[in-house]
C-alpha atoms as a PDB file:
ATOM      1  CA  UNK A   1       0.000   0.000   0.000  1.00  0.00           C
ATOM      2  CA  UNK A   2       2.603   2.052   0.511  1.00  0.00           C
ATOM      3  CA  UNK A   3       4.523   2.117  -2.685  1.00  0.00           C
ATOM      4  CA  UNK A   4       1.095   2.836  -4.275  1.00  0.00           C
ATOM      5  CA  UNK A   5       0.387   5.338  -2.199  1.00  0.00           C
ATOM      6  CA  UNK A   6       3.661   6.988  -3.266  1.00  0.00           C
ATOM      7  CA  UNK A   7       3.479   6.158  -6.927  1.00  0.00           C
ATOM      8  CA  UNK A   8       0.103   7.259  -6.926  1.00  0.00           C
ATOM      9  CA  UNK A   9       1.333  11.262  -5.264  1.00  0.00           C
ATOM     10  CA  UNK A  10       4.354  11.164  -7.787  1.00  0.00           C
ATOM     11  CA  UNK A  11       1.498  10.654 -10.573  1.00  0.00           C
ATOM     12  CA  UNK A  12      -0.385  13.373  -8.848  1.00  0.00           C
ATOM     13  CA  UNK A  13       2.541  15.865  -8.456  1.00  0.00           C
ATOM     14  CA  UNK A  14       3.521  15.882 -12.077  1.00  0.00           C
ATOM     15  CA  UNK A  15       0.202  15.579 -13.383  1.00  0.00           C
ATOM     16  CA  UNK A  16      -0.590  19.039 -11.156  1.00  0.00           C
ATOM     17  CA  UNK A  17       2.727  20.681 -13.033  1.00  0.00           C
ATOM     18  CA  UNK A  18       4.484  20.342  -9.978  1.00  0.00           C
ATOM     19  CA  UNK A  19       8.388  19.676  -9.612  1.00  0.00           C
ATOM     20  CA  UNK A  20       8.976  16.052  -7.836  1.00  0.00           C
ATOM     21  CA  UNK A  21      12.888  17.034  -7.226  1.00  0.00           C
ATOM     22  CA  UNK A  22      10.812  19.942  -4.989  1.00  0.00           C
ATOM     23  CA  UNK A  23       9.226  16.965  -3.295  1.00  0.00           C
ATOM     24  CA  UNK A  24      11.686  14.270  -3.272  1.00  0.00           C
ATOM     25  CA  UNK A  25      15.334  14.506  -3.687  1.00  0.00           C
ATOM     26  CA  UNK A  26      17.814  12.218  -4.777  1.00  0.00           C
ATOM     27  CA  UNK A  27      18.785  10.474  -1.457  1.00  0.00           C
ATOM     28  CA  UNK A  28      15.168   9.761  -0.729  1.00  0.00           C
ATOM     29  CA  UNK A  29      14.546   8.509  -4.037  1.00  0.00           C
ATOM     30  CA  UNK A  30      17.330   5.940  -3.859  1.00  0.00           C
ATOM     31  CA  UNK A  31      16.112   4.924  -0.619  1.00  0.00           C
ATOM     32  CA  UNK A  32      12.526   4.197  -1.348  1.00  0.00           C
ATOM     33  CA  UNK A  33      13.182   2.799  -4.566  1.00  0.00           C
ATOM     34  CA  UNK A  34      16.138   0.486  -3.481  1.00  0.00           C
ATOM     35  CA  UNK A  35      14.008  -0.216  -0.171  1.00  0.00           C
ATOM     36  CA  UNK A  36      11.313  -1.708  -2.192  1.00  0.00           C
ATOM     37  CA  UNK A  37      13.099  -3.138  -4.823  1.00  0.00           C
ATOM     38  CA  UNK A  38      14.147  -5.935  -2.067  1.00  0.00           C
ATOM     39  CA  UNK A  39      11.178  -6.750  -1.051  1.00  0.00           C
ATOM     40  CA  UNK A  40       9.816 -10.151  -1.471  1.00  0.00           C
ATOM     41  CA  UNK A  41       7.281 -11.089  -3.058  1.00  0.00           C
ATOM     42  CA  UNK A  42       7.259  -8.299  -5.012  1.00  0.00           C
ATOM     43  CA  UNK A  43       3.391  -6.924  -5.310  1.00  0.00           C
ATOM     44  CA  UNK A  44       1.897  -5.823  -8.412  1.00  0.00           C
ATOM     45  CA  UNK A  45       1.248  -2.213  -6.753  1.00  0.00           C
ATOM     46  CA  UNK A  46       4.981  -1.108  -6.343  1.00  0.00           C
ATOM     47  CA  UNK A  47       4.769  -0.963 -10.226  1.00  0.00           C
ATOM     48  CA  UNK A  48       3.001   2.345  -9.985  1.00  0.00           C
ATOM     49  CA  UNK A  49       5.774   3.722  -7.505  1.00  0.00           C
ATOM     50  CA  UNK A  50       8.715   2.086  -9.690  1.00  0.00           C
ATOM     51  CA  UNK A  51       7.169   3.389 -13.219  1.00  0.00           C
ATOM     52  CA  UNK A  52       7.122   7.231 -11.424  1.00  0.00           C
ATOM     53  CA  UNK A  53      11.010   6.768 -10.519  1.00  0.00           C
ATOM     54  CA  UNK A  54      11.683   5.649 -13.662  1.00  0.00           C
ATOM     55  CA  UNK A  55      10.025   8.710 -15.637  1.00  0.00           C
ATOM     56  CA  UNK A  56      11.413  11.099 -13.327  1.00  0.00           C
ATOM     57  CA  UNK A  57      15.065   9.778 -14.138  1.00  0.00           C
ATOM     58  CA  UNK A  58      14.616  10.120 -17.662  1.00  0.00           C
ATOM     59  CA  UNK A  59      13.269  13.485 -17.143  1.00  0.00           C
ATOM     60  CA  UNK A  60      16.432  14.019 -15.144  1.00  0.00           C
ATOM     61  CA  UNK A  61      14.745  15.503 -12.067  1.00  0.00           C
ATOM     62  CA  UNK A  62      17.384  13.954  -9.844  1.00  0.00           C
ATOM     63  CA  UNK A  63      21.047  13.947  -9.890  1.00  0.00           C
ATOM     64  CA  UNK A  64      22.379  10.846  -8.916  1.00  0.00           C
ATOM     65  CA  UNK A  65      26.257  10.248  -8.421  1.00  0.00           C
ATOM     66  CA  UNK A  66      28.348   7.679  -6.823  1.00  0.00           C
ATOM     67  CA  UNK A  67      26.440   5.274  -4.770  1.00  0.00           C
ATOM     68  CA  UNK A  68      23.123   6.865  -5.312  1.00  0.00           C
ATOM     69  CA  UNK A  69      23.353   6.118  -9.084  1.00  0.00           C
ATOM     70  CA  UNK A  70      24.859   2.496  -8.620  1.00  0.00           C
ATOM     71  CA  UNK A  71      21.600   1.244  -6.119  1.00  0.00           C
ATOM     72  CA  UNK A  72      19.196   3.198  -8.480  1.00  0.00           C
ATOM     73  CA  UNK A  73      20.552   1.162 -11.284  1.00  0.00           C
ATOM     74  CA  UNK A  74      20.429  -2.163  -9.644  1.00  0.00           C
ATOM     75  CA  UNK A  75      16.714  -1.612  -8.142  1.00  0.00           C
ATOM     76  CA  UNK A  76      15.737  -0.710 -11.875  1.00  0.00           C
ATOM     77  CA  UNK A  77      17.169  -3.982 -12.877  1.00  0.00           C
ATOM     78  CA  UNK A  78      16.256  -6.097 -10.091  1.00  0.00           C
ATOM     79  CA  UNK A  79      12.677  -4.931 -10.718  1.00  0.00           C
ATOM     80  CA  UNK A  80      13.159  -5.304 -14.430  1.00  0.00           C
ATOM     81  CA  UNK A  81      11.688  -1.461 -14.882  1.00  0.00           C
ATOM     82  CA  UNK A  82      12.304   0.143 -17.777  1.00  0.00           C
ATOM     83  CA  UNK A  83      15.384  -1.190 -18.612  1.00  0.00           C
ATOM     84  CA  UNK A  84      15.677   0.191 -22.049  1.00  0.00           C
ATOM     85  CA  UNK A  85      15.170   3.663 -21.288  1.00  0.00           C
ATOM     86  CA  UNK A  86      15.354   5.130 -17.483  1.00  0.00           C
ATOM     87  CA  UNK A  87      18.352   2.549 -16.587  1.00  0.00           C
ATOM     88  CA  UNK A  88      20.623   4.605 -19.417  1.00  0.00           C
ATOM     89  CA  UNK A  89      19.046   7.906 -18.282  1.00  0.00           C
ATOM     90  CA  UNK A  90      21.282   7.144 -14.525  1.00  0.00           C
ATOM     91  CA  UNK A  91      24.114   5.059 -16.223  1.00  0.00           C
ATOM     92  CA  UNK A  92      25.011   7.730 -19.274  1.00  0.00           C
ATOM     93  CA  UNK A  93      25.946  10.112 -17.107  1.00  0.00           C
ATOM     94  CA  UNK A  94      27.457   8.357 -14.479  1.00  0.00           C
ATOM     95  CA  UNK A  95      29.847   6.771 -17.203  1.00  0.00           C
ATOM     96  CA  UNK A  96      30.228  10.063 -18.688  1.00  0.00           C
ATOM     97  CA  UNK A  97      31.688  11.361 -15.138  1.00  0.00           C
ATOM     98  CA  UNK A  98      34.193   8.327 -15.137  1.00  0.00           C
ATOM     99  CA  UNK A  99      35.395   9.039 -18.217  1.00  0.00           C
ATOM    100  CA  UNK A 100      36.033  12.532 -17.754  1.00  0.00           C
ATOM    101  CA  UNK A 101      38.037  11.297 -14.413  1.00  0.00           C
ATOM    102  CA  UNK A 102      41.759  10.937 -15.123  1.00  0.00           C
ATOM    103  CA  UNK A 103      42.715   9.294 -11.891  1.00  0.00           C
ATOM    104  CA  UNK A 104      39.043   6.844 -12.592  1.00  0.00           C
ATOM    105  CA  UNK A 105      40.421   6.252 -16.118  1.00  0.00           C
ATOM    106  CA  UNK A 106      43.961   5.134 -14.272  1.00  0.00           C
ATOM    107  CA  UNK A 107      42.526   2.927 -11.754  1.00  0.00           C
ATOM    108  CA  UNK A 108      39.795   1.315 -14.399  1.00  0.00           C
ATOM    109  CA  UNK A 109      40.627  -2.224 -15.817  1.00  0.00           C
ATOM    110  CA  UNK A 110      39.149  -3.915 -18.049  1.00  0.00           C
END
């Protein structure tokens, strides 16, 4: 109930116009959405919650680095949510950064 519940004011707050990085930020994101992406057995209504992460990442409304950007990825994939399109959206520019990073680009085998 609670991840539809959540979902279900995400919907609400961009469907009113209204800025979900103003109501959520990053860290609480990751939280909830790596928080319920362990869950077991997963119910059918955390679907609503995980599809309103998953636009708001490919809208960009959070920046997610580091850590915050490696458990968002892995609750996208262990909930098999849009894997095509909001899992990029968080790993693009996360790569990107890496890249840009001499000392990560010294320290990265492959």
């Amino acid at each position: 109930e609670i991840a539809a519940e959540i979902g279900r004011r995400l919907r609400q707050s961009k469907d009113a116009g209204a800025s979900l990085s103003q109501n959520l930020n990053s860290k609480e994101v990751t939280t909830c959405f790596y928080a319920f992406s362990k869950l077991s057995p997963q119910m059918p209504e955390y679907r609503v919650f995980y599809e309103a992460v998953a636009d708001g990442l490919i809208e960009r409304r959070w920046q997610l680095e580091g850590l915050k950007a490696a458990l968002v990825s892995t609750a996208l994939a262990d909930t098999e949510t849009r894997m095509s399109d909001a899992l990029p959206a968080v790993l693009q520019p996360a790569l990107q950064r890496l890249s840009e990073s001499e000392k990560a680009r010294e320290e990265i085998s492959v």
